[in-house]
PDB file of N, CA and C in Angstrom:
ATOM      1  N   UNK A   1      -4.039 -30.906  18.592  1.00  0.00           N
ATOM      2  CA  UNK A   1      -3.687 -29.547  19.001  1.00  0.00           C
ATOM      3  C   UNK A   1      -2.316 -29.164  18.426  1.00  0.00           C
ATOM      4  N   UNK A   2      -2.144 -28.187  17.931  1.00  0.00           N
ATOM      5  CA  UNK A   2      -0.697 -27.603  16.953  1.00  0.00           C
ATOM      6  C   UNK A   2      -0.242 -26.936  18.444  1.00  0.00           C
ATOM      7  N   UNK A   3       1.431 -27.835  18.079  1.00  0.00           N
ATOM      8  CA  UNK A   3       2.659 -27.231  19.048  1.00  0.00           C
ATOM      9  C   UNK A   3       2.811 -25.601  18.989  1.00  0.00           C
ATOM     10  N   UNK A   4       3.404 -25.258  20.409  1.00  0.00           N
ATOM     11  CA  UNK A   4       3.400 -23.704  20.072  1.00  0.00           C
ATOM     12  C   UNK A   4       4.292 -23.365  19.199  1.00  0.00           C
ATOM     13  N   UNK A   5       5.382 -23.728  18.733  1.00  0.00           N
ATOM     14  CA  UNK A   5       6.106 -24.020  17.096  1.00  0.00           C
ATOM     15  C   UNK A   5       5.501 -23.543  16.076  1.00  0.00           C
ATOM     16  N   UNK A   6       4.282 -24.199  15.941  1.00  0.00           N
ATOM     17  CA  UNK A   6       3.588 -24.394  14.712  1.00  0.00           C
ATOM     18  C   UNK A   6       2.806 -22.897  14.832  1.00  0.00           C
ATOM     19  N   UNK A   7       2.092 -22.613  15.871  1.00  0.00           N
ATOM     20  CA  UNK A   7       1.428 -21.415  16.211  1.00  0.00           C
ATOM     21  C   UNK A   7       2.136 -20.316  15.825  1.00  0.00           C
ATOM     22  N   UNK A   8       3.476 -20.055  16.775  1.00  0.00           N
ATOM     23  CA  UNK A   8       4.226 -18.786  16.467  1.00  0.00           C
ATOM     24  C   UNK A   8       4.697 -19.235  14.549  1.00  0.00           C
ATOM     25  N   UNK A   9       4.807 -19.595  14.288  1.00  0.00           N
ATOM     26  CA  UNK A   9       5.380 -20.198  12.425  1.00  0.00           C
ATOM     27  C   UNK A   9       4.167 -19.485  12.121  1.00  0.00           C
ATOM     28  N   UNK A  10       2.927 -20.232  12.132  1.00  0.00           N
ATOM     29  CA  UNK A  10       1.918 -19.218  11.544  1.00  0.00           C
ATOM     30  C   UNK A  10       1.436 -18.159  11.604  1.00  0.00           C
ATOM     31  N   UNK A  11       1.727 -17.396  12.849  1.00  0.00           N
ATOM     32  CA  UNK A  11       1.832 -16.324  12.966  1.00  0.00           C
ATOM     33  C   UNK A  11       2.425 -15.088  12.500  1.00  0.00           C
ATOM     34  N   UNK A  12       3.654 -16.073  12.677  1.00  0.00           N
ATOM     35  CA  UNK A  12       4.612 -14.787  11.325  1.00  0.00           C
ATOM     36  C   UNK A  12       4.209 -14.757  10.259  1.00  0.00           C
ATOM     37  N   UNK A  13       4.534 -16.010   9.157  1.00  0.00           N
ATOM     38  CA  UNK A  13       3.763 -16.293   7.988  1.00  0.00           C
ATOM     39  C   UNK A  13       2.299 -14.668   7.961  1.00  0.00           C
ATOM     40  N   UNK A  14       1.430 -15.093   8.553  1.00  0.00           N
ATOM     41  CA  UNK A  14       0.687 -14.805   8.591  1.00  0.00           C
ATOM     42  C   UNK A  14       0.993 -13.153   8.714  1.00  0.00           C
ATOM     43  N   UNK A  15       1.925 -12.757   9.108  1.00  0.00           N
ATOM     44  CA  UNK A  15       2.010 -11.155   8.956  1.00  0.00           C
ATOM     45  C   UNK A  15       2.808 -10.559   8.135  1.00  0.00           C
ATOM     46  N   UNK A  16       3.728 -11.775   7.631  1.00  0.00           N
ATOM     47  CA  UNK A  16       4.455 -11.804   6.275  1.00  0.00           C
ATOM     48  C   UNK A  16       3.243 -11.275   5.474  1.00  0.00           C
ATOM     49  N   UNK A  17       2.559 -11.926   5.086  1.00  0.00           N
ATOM     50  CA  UNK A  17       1.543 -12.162   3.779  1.00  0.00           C
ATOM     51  C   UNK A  17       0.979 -10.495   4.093  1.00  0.00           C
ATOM     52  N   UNK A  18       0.616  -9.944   5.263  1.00  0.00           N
ATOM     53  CA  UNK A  18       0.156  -9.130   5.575  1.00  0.00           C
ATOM     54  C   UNK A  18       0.799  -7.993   4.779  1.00  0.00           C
ATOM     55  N   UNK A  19       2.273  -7.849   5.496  1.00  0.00           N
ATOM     56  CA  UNK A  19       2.771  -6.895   4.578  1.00  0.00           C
ATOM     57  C   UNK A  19       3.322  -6.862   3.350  1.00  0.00           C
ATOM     58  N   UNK A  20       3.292  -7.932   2.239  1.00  0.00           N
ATOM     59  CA  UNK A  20       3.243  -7.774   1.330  1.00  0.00           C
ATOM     60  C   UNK A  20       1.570  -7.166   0.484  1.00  0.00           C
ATOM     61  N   UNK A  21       1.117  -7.569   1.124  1.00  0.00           N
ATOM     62  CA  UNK A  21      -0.568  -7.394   0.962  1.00  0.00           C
ATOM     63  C   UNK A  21      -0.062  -5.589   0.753  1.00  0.00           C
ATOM     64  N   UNK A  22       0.038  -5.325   2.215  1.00  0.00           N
ATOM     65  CA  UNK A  22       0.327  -3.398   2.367  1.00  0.00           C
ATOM     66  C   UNK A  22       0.941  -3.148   1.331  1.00  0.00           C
ATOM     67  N   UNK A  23       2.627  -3.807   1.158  1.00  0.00           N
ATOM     68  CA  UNK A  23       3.282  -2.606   0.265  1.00  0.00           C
ATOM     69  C   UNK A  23       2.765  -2.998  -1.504  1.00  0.00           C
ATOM     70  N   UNK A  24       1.847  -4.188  -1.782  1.00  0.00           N
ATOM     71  CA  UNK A  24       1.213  -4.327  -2.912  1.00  0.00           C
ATOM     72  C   UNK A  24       0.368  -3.043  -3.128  1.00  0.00           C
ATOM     73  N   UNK A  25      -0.590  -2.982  -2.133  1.00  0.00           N
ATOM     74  CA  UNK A  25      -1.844  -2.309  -2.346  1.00  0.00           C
ATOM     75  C   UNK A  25      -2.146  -1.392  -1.336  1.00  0.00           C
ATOM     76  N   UNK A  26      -1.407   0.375  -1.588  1.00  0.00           N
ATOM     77  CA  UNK A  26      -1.508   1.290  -0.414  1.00  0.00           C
ATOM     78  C   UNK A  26      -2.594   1.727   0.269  1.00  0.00           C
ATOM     79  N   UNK A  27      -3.688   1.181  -0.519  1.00  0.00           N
ATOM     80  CA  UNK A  27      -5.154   1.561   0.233  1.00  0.00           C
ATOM     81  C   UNK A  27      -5.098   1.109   1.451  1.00  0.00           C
ATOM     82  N   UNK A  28      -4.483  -0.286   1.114  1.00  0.00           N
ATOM     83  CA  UNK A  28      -4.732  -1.233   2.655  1.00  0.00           C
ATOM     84  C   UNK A  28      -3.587  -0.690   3.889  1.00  0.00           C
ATOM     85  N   UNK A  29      -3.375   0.271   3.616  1.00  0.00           N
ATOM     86  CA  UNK A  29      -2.592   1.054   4.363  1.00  0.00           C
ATOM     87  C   UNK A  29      -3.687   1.756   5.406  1.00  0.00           C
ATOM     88  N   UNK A  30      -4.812   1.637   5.150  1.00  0.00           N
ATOM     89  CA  UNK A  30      -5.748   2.743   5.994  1.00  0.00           C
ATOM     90  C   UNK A  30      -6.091   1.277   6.969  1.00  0.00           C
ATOM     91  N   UNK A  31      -6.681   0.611   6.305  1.00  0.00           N
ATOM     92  CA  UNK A  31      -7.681  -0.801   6.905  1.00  0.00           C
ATOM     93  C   UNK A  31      -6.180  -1.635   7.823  1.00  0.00           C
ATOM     94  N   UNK A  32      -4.525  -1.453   7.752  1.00  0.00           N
ATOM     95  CA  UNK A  32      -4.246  -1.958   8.877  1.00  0.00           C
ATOM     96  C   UNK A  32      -3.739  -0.755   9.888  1.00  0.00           C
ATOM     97  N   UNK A  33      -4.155   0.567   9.894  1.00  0.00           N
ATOM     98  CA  UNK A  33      -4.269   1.258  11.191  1.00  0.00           C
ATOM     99  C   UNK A  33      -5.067   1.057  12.052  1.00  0.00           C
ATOM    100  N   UNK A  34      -6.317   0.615  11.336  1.00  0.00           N
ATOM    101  CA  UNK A  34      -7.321   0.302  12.187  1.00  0.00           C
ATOM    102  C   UNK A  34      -7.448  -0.984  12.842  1.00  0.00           C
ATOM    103  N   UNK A  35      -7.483  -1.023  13.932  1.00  0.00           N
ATOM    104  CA  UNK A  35      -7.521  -2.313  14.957  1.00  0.00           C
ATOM    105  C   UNK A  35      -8.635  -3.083  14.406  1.00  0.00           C
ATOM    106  N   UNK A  36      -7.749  -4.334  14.563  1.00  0.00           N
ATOM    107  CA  UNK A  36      -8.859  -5.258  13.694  1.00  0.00           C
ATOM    108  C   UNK A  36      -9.550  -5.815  15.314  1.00  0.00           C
ATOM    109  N   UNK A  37     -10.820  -6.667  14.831  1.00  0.00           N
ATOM    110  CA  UNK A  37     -11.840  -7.329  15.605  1.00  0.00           C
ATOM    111  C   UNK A  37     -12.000  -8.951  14.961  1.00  0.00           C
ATOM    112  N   UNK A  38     -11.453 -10.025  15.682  1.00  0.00           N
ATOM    113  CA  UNK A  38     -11.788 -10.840  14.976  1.00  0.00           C
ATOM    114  C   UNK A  38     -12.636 -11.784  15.018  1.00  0.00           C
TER     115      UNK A  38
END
């Protein structure tokens, strides 16, 4: 089981990547208004 450390770390990471993703590619500007379902 990953420490909550490791959890919140990937989490950010994980929204890091996100917004480089956005300010790469402005389309994806529509697809993160919309509430994701996972």
């Amino acid at each position: 089981m990953a420490s909550r450390f490791e959890i919140e770390t990937t989490k950010i990471v994980k929204e890091e990547e996100e917004v480089n993703e956005y300010e790469e590619c402005p389309i994806k500007q529509v697809e993160l208004t919309v509430p994701k379902t996972d």
